[in-house]
C-alpha atoms as a PDB file:
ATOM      1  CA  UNK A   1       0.000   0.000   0.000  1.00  0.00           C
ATOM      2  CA  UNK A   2       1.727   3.099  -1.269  1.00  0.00           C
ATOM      3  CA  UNK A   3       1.091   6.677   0.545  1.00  0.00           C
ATOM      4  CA  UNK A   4      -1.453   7.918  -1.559  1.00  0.00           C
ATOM      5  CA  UNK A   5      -3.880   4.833  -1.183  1.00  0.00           C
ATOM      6  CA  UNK A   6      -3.279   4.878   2.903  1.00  0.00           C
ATOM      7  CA  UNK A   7      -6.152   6.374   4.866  1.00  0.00           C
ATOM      8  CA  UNK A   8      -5.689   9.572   6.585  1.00  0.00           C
ATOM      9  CA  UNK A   9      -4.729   9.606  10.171  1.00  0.00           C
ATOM     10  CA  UNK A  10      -7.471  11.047  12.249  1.00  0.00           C
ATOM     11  CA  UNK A  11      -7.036  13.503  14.672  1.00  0.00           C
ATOM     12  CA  UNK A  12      -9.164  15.267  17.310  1.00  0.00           C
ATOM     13  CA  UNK A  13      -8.895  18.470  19.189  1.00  0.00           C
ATOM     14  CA  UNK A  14      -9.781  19.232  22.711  1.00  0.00           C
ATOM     15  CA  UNK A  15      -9.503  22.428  23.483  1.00  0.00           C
ATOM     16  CA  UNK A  16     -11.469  25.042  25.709  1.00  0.00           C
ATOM     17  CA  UNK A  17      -9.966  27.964  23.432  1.00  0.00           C
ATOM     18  CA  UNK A  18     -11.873  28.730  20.584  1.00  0.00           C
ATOM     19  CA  UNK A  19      -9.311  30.455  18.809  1.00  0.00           C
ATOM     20  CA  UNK A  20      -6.413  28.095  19.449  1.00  0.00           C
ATOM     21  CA  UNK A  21      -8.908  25.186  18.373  1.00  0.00           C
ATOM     22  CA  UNK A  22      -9.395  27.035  14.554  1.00  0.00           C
ATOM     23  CA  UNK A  23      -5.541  27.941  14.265  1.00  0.00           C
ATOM     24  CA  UNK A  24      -5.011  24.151  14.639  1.00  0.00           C
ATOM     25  CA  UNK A  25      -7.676  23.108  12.568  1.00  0.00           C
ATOM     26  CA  UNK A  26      -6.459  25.055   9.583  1.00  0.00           C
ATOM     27  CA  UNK A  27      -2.967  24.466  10.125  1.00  0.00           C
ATOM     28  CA  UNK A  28      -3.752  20.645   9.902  1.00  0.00           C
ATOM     29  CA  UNK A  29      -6.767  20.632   7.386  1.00  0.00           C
ATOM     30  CA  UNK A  30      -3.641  21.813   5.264  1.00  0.00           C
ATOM     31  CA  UNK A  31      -1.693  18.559   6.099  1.00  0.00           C
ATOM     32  CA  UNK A  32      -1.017  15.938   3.248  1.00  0.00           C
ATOM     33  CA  UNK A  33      -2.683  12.224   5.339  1.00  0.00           C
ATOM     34  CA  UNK A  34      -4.314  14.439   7.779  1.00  0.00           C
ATOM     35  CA  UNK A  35      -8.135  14.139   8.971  1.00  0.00           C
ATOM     36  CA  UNK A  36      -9.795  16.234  11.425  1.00  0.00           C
ATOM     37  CA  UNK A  37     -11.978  13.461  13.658  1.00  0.00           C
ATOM     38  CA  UNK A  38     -15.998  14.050  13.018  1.00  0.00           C
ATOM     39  CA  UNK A  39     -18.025  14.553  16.388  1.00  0.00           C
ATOM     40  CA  UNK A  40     -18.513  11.713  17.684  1.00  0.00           C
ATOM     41  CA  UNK A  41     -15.611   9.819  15.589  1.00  0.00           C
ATOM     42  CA  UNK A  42     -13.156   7.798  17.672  1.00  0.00           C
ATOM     43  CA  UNK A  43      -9.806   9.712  16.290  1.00  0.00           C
ATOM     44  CA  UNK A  44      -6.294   7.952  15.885  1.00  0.00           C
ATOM     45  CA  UNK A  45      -4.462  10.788  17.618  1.00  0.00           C
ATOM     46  CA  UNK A  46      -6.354  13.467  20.115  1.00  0.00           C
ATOM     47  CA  UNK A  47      -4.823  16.718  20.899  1.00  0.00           C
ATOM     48  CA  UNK A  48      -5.840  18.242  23.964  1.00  0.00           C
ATOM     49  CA  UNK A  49      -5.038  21.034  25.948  1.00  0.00           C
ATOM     50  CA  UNK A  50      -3.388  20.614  29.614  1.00  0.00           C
ATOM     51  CA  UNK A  51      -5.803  22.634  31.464  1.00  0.00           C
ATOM     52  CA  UNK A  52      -8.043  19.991  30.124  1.00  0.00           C
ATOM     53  CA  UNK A  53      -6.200  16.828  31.470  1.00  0.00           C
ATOM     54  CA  UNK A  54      -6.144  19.159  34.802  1.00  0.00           C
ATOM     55  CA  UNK A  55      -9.481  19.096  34.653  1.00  0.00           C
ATOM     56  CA  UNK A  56      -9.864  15.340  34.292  1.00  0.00           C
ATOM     57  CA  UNK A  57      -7.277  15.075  37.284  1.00  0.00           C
ATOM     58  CA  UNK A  58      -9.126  16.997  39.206  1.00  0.00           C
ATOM     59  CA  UNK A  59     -11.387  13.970  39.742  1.00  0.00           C
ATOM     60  CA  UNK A  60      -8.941  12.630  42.142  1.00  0.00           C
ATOM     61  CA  UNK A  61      -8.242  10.253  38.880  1.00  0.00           C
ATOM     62  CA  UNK A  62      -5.279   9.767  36.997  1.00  0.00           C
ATOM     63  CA  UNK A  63      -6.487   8.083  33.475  1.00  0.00           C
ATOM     64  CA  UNK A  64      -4.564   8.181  30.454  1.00  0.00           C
ATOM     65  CA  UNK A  65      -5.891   9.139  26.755  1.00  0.00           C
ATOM     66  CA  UNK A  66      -6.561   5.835  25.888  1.00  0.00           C
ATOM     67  CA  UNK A  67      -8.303   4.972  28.827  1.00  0.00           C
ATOM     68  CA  UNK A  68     -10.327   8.306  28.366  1.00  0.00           C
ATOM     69  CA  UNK A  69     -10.865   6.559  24.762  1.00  0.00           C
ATOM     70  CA  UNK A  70     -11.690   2.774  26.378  1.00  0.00           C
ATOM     71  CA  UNK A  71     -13.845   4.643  29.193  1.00  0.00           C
ATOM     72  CA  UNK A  72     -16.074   6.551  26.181  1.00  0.00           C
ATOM     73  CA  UNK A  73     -17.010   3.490  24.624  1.00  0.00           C
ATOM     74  CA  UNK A  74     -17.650   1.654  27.448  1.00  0.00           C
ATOM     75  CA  UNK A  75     -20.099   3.877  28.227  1.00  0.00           C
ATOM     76  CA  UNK A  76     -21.548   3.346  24.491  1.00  0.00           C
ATOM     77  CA  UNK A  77     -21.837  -0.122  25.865  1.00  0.00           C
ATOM     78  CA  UNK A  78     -19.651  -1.167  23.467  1.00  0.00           C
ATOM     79  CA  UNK A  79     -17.507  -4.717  23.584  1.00  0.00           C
ATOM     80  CA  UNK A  80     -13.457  -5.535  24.188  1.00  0.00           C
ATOM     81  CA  UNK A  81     -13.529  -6.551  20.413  1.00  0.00           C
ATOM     82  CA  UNK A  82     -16.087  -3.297  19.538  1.00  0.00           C
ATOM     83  CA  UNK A  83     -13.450  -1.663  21.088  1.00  0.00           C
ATOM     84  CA  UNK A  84     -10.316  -2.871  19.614  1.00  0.00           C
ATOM     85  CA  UNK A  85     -11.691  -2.673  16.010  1.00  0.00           C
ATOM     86  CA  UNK A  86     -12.798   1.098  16.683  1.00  0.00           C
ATOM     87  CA  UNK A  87      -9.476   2.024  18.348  1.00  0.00           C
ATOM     88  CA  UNK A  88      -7.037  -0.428  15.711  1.00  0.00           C
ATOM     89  CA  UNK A  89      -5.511  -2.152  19.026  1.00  0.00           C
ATOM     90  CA  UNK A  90      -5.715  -5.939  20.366  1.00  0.00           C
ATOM     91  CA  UNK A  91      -8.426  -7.317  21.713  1.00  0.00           C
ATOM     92  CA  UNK A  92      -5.776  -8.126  23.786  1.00  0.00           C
ATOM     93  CA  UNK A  93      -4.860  -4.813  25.203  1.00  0.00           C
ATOM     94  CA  UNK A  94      -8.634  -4.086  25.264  1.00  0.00           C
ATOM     95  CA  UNK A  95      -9.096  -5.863  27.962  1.00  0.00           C
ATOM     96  CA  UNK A  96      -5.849  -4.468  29.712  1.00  0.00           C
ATOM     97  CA  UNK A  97      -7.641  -1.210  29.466  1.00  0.00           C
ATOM     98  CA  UNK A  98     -10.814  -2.290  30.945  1.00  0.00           C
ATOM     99  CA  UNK A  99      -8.914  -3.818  33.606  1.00  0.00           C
ATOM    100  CA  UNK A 100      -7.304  -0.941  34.394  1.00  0.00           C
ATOM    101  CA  UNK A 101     -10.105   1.294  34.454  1.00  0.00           C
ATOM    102  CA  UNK A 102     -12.243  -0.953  36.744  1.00  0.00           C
ATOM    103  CA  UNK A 103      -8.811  -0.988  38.787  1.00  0.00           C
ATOM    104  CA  UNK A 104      -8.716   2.877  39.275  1.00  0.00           C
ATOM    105  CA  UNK A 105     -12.256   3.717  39.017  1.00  0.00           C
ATOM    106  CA  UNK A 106     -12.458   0.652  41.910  1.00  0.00           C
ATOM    107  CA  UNK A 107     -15.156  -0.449  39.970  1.00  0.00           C
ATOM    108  CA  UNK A 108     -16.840  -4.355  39.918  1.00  0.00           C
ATOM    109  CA  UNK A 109     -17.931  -4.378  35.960  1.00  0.00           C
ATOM    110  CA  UNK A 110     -18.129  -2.215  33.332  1.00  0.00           C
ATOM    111  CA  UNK A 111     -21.252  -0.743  33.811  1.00  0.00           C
ATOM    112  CA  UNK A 112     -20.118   0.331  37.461  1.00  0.00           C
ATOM    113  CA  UNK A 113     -16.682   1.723  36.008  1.00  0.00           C
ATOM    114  CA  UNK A 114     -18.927   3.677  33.717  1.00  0.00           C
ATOM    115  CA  UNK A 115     -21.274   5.439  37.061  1.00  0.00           C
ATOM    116  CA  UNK A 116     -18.763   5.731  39.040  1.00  0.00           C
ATOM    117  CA  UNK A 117     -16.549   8.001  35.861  1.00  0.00           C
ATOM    118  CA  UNK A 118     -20.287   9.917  35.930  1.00  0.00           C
ATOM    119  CA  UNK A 119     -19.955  10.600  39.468  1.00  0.00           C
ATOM    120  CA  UNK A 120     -16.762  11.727  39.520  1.00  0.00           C
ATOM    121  CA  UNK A 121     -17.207  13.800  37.105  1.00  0.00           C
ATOM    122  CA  UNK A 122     -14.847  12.327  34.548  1.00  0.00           C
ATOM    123  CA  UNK A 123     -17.151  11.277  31.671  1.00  0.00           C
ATOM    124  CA  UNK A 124     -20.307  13.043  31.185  1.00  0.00           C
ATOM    125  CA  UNK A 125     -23.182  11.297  30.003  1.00  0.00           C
END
């Protein structure tokens, strides 16, 4: 598969500054292999601002991007191989994920990983 027949990587951006947010848009909407992410669309590569992640922290938990990623489609109720195939990892290191989350979100299934996020205030549903 040469470059041009490659699909483009998709990005997302997750900022609270308007301004900042359409300065990066156009400077990658002009990028050769580049794809801003449509709402909703699980990207390949998510840029986000740190006052964001601070926010996040501020829950009292520490979850990285991908879990962030694992933790949204949970909540869509989706499965370790839904997940893998939306996210182009394992099924495998889906279920590392998951097991992580219900680690640090001291969680008993999926579902409860998913309320207790909503409680804390680090998904909203």
């Amino acid at each position: 598969m040469n470059e041009e027949t490659q699909p483009p990587i998709v990005i997302a951006i997750e900022v609270d500054d308007p301004a900042l947010a359409d300065r990066l848009a156009a400077l990658l909407g002009g990028v050769a292999g580049v794809r801003l992410a449509a709402v909703g669309e699980a990207p390949a590569v998510k840029l986000v601002s740190p006052d964001r992640h601070g926010e996040r922290a501020a829950s009292g938990i520490e979850l990285t991007p991908r879990e962030l990623d694992v933790l949204a489609l949970l909540a869509e109720g989706a499965s370790n191989k839904d997940i893998a195939r939306r996210l182009g990892i394992s099924v495998h290191t889906a279920k590392f994920h998951v097991g992580s989350l219900l680690e640090k979100l001291d969680a008993t299934g999926r579902t409860d990983a998913v309320a207790h996020a909503a409680r804390r205030g680090v998904i909203h549903l």
